[in-house]
C-alpha atoms as a PDB file:
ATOM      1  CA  UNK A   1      57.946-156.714-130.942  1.00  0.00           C
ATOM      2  CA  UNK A   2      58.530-153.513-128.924  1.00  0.00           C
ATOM      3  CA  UNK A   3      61.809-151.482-129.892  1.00  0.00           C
ATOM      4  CA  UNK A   4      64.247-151.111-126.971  1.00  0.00           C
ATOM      5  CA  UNK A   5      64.200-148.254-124.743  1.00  0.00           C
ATOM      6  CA  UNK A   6      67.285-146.167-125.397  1.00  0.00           C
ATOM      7  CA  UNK A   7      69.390-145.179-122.307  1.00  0.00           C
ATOM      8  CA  UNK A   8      68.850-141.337-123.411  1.00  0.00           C
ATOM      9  CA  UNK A   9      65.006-141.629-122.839  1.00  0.00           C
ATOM     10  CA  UNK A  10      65.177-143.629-119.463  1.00  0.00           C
ATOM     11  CA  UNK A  11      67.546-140.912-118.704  1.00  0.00           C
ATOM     12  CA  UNK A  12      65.376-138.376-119.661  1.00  0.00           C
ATOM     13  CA  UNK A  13      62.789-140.086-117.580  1.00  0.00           C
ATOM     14  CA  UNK A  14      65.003-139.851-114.517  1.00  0.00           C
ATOM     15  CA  UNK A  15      66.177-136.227-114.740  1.00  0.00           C
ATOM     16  CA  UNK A  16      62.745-135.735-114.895  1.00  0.00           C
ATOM     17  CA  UNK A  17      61.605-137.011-111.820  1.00  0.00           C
ATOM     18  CA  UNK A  18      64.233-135.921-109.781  1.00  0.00           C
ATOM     19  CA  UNK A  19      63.456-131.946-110.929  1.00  0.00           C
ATOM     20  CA  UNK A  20      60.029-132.770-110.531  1.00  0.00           C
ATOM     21  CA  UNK A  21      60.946-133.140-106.633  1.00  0.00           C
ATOM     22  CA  UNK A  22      63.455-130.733-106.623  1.00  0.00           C
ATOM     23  CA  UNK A  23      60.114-128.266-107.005  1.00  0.00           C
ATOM     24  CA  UNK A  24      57.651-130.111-104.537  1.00  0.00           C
ATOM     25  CA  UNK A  25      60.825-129.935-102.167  1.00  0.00           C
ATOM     26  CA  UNK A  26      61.190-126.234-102.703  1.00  0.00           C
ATOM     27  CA  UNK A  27      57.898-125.424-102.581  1.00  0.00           C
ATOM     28  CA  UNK A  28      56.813-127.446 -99.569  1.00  0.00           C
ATOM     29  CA  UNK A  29      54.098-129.596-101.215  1.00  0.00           C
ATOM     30  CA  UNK A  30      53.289-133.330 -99.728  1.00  0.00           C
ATOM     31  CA  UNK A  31      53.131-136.212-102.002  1.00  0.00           C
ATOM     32  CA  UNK A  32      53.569-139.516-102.958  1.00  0.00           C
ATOM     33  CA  UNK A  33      55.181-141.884-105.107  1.00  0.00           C
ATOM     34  CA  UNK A  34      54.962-145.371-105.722  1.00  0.00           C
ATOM     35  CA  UNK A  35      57.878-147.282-107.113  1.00  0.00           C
ATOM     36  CA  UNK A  36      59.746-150.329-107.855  1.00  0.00           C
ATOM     37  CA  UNK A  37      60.371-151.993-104.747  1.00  0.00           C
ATOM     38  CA  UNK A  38      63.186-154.005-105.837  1.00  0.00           C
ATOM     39  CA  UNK A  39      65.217-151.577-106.032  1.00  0.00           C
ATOM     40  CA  UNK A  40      64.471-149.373-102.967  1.00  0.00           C
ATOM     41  CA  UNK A  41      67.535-149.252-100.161  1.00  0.00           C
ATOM     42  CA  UNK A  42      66.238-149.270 -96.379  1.00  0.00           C
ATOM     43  CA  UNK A  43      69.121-148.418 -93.887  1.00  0.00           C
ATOM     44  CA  UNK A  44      68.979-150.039 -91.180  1.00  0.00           C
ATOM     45  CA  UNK A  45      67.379-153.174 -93.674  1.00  0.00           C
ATOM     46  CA  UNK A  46      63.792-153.985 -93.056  1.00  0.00           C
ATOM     47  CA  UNK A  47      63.603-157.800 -91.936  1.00  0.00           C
ATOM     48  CA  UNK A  48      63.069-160.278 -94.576  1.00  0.00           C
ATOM     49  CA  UNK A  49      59.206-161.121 -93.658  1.00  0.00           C
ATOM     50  CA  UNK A  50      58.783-157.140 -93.899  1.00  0.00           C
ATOM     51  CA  UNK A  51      60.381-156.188 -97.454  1.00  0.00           C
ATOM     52  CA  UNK A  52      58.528-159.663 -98.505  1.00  0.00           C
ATOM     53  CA  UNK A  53      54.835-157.497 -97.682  1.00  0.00           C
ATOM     54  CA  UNK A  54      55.903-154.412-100.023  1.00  0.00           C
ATOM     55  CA  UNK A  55      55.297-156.594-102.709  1.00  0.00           C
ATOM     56  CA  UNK A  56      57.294-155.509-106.387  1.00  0.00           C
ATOM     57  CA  UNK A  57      55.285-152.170-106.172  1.00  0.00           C
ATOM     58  CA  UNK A  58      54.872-149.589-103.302  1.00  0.00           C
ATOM     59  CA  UNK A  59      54.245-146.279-102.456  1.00  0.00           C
ATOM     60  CA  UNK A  60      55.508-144.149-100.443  1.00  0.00           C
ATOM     61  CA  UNK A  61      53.808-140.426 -99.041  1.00  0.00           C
ATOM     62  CA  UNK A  62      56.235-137.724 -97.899  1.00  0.00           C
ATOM     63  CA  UNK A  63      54.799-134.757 -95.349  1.00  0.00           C
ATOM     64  CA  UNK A  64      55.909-133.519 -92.184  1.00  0.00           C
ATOM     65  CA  UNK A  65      58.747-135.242 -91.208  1.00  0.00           C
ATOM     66  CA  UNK A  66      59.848-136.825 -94.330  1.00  0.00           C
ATOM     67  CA  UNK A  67      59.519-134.314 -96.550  1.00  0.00           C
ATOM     68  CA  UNK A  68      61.422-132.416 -94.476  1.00  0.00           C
ATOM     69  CA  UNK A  69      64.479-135.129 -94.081  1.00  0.00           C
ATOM     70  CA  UNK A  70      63.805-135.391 -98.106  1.00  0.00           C
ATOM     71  CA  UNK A  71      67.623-135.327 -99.603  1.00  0.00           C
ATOM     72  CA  UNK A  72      68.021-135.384-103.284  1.00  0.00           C
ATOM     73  CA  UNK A  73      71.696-136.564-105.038  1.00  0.00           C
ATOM     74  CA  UNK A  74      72.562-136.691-108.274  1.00  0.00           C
ATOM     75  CA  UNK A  75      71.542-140.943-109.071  1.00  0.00           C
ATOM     76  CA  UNK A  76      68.948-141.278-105.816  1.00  0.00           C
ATOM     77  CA  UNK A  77      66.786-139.309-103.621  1.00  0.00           C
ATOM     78  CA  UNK A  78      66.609-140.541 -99.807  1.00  0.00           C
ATOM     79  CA  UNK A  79      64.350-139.690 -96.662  1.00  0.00           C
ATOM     80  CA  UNK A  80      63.302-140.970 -93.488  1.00  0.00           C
ATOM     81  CA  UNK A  81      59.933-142.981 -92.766  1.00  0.00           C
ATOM     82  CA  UNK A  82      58.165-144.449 -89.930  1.00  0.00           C
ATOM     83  CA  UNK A  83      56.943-147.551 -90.900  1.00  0.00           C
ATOM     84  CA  UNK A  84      54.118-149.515 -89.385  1.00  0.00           C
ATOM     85  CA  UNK A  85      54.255-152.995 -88.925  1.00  0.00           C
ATOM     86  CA  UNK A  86      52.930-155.948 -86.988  1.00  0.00           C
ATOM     87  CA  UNK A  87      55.745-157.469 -85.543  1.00  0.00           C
ATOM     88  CA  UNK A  88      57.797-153.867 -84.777  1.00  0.00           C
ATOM     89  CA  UNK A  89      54.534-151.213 -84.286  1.00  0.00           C
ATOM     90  CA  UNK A  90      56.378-148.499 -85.752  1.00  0.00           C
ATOM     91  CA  UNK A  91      60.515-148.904 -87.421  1.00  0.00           C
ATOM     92  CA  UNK A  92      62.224-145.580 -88.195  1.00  0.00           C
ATOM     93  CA  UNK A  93      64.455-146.215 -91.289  1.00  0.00           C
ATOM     94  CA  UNK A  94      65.768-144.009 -93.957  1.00  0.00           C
ATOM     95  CA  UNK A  95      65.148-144.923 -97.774  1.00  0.00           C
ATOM     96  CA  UNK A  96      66.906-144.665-100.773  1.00  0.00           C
ATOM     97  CA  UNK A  97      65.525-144.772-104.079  1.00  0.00           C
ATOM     98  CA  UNK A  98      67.035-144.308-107.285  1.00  0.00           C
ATOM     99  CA  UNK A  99      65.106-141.511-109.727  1.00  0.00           C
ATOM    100  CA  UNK A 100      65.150-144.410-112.303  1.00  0.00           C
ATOM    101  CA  UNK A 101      62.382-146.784-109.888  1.00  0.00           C
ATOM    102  CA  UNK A 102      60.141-144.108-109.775  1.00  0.00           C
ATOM    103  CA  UNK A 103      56.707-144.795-111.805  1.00  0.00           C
ATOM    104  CA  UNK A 104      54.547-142.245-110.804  1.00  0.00           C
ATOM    105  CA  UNK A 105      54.336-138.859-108.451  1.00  0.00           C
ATOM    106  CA  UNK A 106      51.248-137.491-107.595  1.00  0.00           C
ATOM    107  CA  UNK A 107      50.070-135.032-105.049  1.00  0.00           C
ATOM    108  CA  UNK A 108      46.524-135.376-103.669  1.00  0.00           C
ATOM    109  CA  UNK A 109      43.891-132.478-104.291  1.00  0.00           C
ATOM    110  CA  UNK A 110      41.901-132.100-101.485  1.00  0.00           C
ATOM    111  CA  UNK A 111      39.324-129.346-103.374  1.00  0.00           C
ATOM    112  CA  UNK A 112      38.756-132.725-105.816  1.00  0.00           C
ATOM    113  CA  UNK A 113      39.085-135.487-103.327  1.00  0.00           C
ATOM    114  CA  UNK A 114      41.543-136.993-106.045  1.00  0.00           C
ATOM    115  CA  UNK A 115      44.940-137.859-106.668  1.00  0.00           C
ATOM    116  CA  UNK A 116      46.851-135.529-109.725  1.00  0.00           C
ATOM    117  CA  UNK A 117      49.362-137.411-111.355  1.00  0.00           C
ATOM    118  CA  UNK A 118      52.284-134.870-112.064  1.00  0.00           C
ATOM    119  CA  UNK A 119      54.888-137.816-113.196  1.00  0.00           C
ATOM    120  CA  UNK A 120      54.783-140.833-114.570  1.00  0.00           C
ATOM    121  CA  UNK A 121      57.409-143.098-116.028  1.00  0.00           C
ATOM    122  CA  UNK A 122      55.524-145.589-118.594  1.00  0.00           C
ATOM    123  CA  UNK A 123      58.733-148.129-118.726  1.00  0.00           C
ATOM    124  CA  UNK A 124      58.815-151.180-116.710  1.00  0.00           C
ATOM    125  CA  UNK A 125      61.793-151.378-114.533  1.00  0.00           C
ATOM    126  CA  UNK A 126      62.397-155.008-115.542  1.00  0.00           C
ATOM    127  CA  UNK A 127      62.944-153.557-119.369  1.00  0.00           C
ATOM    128  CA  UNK A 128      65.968-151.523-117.729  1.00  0.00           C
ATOM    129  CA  UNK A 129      68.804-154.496-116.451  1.00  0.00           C
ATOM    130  CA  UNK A 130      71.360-151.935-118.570  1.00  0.00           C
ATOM    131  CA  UNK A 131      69.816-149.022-116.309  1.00  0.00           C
ATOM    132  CA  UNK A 132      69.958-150.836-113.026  1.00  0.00           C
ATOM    133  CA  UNK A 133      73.543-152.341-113.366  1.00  0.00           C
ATOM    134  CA  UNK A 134      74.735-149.276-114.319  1.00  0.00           C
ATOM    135  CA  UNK A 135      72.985-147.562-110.932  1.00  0.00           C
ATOM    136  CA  UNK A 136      74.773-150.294-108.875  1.00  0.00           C
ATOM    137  CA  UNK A 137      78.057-149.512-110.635  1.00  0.00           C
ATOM    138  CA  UNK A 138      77.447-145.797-109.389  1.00  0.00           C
ATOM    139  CA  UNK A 139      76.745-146.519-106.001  1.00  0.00           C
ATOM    140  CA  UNK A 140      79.216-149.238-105.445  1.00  0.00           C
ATOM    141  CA  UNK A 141      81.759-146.352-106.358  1.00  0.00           C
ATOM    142  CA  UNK A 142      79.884-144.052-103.938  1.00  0.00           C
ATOM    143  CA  UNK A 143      79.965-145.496-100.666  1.00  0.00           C
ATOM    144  CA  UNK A 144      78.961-142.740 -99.096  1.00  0.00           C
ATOM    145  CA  UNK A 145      75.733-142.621-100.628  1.00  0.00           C
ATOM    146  CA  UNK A 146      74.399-146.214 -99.061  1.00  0.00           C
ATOM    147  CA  UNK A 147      76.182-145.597 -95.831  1.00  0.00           C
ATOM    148  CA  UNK A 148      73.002-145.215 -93.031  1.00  0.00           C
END
């Protein structure tokens, strides 16, 4: 049986992530993540049938416009997207993602037609109820942060 994940190493984890954009931010790189979808926050909320083709697991890639809009806080990171969709062509939202659903960052190298992983958070988020209550206990204190 697998020992529990301490709070200090998903912590860890997060801090990690979030100075890992701090840098791509600073330095004006594009990339992508891909994350837990569950806990992603879309402002104004994607319809039902929409969130429902995410899946648990999506990614995301910020350049131009949304790296630009790219906002980091001290529990979540937010940005705006265009997203495509059948029913809607294209739906402007902003989205809000704790550090803690982040599983992996990566940056695409064009010289090796390849992805390079620079982060990646080897925890599932379902291992992390402790982690995610505690995230909703922060925002629901922090109204400003999920106002759109």
């Amino acid at each position: 049986m697998a020992k529990e994940i301490s709070t200090k190493i998903r912590n860890l984890f997060s801090r990690h992530a979030k100075e890992i954009l701090e840098v791509l931010k600073e330095e004006d790189v594009d990339f992508s993540i891909i994350c837990e979808t569950s806990m992603i926050g879309f402002y104004p909320e994607l319809s039902h049938s929409a969130r429902q083709k995410l899946g648990d697991i999506t990614a995301f890639v910020l350049s131009g416009y949304s790296l630009v809009s790219l906002v980091l806080d001290e529990a979540v990171f937010e940005f705006e997207a265009g997203l495509i969709s059948q029913e809607d062509d294209n739906f402007a939202t902003l989205v809000r993602i704790p550090y803690m659903a982040i599983m992996q960052i990566y940056i695409q190298d064009d010289s090796f037609r390849q992805k390079t992983v620079l982060f990646y958070n080897p925890y599932e988020p379902d291992e992390c109820e402790e982690v995610r209550s505690s995230i909703l206990a922060v925002l629901s204190k922090n109204g400003h942060l999920l106002k759109g």
